[in-house]
Protein backbone atom coordinates (compact mmCIF):
# COMPACT_ATOMS: atom_id res chain seq x y z
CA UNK A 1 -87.12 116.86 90.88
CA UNK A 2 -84.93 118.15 93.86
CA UNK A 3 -86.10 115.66 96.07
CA UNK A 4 -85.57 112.95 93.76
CA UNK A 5 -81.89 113.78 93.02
CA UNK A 6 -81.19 114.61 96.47
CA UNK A 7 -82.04 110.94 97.21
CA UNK A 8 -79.75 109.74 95.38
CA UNK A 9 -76.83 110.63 97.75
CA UNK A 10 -78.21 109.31 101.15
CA UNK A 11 -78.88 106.08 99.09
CA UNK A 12 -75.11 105.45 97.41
CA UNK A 13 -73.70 106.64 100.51
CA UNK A 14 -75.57 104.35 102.94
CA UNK A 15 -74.53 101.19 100.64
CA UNK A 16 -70.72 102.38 101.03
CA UNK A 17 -71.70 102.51 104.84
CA UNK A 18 -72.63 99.08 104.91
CA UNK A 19 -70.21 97.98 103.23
CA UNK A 20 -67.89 99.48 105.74
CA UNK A 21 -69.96 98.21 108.66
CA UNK A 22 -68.59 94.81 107.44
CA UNK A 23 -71.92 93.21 108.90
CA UNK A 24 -73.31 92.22 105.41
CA UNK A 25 -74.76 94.67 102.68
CA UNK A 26 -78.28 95.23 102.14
CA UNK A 27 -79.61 92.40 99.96
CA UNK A 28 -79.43 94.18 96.61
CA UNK A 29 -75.84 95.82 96.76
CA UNK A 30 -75.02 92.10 98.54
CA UNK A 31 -75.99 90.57 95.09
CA UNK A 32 -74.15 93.36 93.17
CA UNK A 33 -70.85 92.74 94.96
CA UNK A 34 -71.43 89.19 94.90
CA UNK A 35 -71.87 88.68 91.44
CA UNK A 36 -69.00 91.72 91.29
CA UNK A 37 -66.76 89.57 92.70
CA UNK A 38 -67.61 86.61 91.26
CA UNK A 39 -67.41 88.44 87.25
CA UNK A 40 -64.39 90.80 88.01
CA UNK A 41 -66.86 93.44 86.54
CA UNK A 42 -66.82 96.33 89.28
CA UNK A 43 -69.83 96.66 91.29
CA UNK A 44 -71.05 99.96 89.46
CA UNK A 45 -71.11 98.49 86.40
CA UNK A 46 -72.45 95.32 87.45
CA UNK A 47 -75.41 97.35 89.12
CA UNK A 48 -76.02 99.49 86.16
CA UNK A 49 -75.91 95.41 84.43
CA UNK A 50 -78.24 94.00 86.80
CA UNK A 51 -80.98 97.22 86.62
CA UNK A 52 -80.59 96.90 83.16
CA UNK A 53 -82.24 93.02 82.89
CA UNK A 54 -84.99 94.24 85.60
CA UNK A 55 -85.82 97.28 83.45
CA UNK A 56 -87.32 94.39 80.87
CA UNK A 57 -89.43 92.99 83.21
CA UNK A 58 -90.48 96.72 84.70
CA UNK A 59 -91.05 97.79 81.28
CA UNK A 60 -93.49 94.88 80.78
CA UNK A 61 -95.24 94.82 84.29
CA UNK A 62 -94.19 98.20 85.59
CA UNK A 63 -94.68 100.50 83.10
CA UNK A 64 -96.27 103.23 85.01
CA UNK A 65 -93.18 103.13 87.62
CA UNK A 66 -91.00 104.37 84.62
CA UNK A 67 -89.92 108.13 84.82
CA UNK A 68 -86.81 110.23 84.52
CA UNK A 69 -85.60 109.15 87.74
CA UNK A 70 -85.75 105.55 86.78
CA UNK A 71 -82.31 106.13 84.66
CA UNK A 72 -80.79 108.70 87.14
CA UNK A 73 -81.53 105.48 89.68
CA UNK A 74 -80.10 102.93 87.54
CA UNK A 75 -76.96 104.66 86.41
CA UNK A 76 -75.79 106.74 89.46
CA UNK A 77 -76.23 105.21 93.15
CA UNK A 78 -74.16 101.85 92.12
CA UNK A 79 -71.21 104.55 91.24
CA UNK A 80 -72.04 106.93 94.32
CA UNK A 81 -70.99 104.06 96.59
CA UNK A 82 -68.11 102.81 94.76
CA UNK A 83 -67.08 105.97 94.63
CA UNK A 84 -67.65 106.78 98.33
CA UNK A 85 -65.39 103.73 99.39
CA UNK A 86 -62.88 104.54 97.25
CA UNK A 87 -62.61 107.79 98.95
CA UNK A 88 -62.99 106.34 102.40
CA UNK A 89 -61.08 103.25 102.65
CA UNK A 90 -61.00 102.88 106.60
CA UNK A 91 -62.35 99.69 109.25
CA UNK A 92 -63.90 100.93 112.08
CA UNK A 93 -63.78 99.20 115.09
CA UNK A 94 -66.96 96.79 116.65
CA UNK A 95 -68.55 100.47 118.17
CA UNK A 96 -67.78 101.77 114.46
CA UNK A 97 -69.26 98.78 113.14
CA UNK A 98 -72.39 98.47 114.99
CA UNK A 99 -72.99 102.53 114.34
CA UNK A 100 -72.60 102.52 110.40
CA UNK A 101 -74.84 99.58 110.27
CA UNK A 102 -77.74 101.38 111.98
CA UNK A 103 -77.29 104.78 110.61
CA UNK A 104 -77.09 102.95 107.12
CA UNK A 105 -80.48 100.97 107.09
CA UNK A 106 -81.47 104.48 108.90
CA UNK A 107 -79.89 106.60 105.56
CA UNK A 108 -80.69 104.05 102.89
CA UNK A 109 -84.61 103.78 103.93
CA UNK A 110 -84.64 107.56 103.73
CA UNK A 111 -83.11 108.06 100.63
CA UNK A 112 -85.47 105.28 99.02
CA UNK A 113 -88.31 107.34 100.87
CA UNK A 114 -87.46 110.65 99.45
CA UNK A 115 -86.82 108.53 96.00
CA UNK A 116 -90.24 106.93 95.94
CA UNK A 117 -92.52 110.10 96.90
CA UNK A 118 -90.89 112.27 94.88
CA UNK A 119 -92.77 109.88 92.23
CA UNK A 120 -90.60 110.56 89.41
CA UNK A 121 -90.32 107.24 88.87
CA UNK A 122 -89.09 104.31 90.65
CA UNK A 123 -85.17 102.04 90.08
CA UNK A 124 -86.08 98.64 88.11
CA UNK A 125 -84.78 96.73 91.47
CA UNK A 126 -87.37 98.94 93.52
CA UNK A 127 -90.47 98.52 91.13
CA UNK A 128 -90.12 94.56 91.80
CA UNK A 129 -91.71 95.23 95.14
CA UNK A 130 -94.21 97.59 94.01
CA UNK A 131 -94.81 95.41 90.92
CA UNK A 132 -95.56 92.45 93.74
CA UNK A 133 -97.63 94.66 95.20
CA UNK A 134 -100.22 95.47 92.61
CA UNK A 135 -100.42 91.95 91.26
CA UNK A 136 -100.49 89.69 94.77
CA UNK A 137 -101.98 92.61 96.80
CA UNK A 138 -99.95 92.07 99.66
CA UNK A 139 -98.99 95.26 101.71
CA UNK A 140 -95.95 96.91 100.43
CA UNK A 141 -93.27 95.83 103.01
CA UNK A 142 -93.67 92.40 102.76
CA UNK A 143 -93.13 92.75 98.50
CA UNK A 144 -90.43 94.60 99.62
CA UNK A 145 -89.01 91.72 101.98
CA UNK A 146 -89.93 88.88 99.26
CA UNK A 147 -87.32 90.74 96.61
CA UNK A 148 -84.65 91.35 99.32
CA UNK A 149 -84.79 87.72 100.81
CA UNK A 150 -84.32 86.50 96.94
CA UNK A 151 -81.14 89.03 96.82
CA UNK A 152 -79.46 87.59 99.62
CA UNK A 153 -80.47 83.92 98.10
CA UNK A 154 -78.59 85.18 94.77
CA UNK A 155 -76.13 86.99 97.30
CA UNK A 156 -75.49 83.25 98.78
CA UNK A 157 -74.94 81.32 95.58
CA UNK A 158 -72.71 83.04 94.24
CA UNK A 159 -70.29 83.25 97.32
CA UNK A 160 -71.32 86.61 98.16
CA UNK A 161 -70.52 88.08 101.35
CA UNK A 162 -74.08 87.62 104.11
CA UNK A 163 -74.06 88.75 107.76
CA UNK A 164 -76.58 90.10 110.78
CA UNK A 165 -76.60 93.76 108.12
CA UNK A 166 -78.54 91.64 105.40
CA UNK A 167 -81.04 90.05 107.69
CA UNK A 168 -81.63 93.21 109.56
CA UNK A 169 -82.03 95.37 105.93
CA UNK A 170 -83.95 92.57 104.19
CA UNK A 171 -86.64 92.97 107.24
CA UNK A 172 -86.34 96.36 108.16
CA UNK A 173 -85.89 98.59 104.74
CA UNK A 174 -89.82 97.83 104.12
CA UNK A 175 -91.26 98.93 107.64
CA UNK A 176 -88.39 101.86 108.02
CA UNK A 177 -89.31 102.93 104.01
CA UNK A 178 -93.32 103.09 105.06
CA UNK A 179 -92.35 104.86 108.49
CA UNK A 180 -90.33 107.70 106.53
CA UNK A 181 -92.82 107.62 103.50
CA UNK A 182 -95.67 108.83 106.28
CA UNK A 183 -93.56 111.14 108.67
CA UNK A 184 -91.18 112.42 106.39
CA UNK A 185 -91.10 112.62 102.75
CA UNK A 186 -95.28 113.26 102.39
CA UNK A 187 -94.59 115.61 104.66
CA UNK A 188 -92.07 117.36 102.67
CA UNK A 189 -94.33 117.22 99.33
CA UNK A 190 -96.94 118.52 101.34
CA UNK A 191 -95.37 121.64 102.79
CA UNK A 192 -94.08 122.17 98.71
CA UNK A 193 -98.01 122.63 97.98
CA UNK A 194 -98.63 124.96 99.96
CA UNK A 195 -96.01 126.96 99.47
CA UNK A 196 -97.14 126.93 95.69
C-alpha cells in the first residue's frame, strides 16, 4: 500500500516535467492535453474522463487488474500534474529542456514500476498493455508501445501538441518500466518479505 501511493507522486510529477520540457508529453498525458485543449475541459478532469471509458473495457477484459489502486490511479496523478504546473510555471532553457525530458521518462517509468509491483491494481490506461499482453502474447513492452503509439495518433488528430519527448516515451517507458520492475521495485517487495 505504501509503495503504491508513493508512486503516485513520481508519476504526476514527471508528466508536469514533460510538459515543461516542451519536447512533447508522453503519449497518454499528450492525448489528455490534446483532447484538453481541444474540449476546454482541464486536463485533470479530462484524464479522470478518459480512465473512466477505459475502466469499461478493463472491467470486461481486465478484471483481475482491478484493485484499490486502480481509483487512487484514475482520480489523482491527472490532478498531481496539473497541480504541479500550476505551482511551477517556469521555461527552462534548451540545457533545462533536454534535462527534464530525461529525468521525466527516467521518473515516470519508476513511478509506473513502483505502481505495477506493488500489484494493488493497475490505472485503466495501464491495463490496456497488460490486457494486450495476455490476449496476443506479445512481451510486455511492445503492448506497452502499441497503446502509446495509438495515444500520440489520438494526440495528432486532435491538434495535440507531438515532439522528440513522445517518440522517445512511446519507445522507451516499456523497456525503462521492465528495467526498474527487475532492479528496483522486486527488489523493494523482496527486502519487505524478509523483513516480515
Amino acid at each position: 500500500m505504501i509503495m503504491m501511493l508513493f508512486s503516485m507522486l513520481p508519476m504526476g510529477v514527471a508528466v508536469a516535467l514533460f510538459e515543461m520540457a516542451a519536447f512533447g508529453n508522453n503519449p497518454f498525458s499528450s492525448m489528455g492535453m490534446a483532447l484538453s485543449a481541444f474540449t476546454g475541459v482541464s486536463f485533470g478532469t479530462m484524464t479522470l474522463i478518459i480512465n473512466i471509458v477505459l475502466f469499461v473495457v478493463q472491467l470486461s477484459l481486465g478484471r483481475h487488474l482491478f484493485n484499490i489502486g486502480t481509483v487512487i490511479n484514475m482520480v489523482v496523478v491527472g490532478y498531481i500534474a496539473e497541480f504541479t504546473l500550476r505551482l511551477f510555471p517556469f521555461s527552462p532553457d534548451m540545457t533545462g529542456r533536454i534535462i527534464l525530458l530525461i529525468v521525466s521518462v527516467l521518473v515516470l517509468s519508476l513511478g509506473a514500476s513502483l505502481y505495477f509491483t506493488a500489484d494493488l491494481g493497475v490505472a485503466p490506461y495501464d491495463a490496456m498493455a497488460f490486457i494486450i499482453q495476455k490476449y496476443s502474447k506479445l512481451p510486455y513492452w511492445i503492448s506497452r508501445v502499441m497503446t502509446d503509439v495509438v495515444c500520440v495518433a489520438v494526440c495528432i488528430a486532435f491538434g495535440g501538441v507531438f515532439g522528440i519527448g513522445t517518440v522517445i516515451s512511446a519507445f522507451c517507458l516499456g523497456p525503462f518500466i521492465s528495467f526498474f520492475n527487475k532492479y528496483v521495485s522486486e527488489k523493494i517487495i523482496a527486502a519487505g518479505e524478509k523483513t516480515n
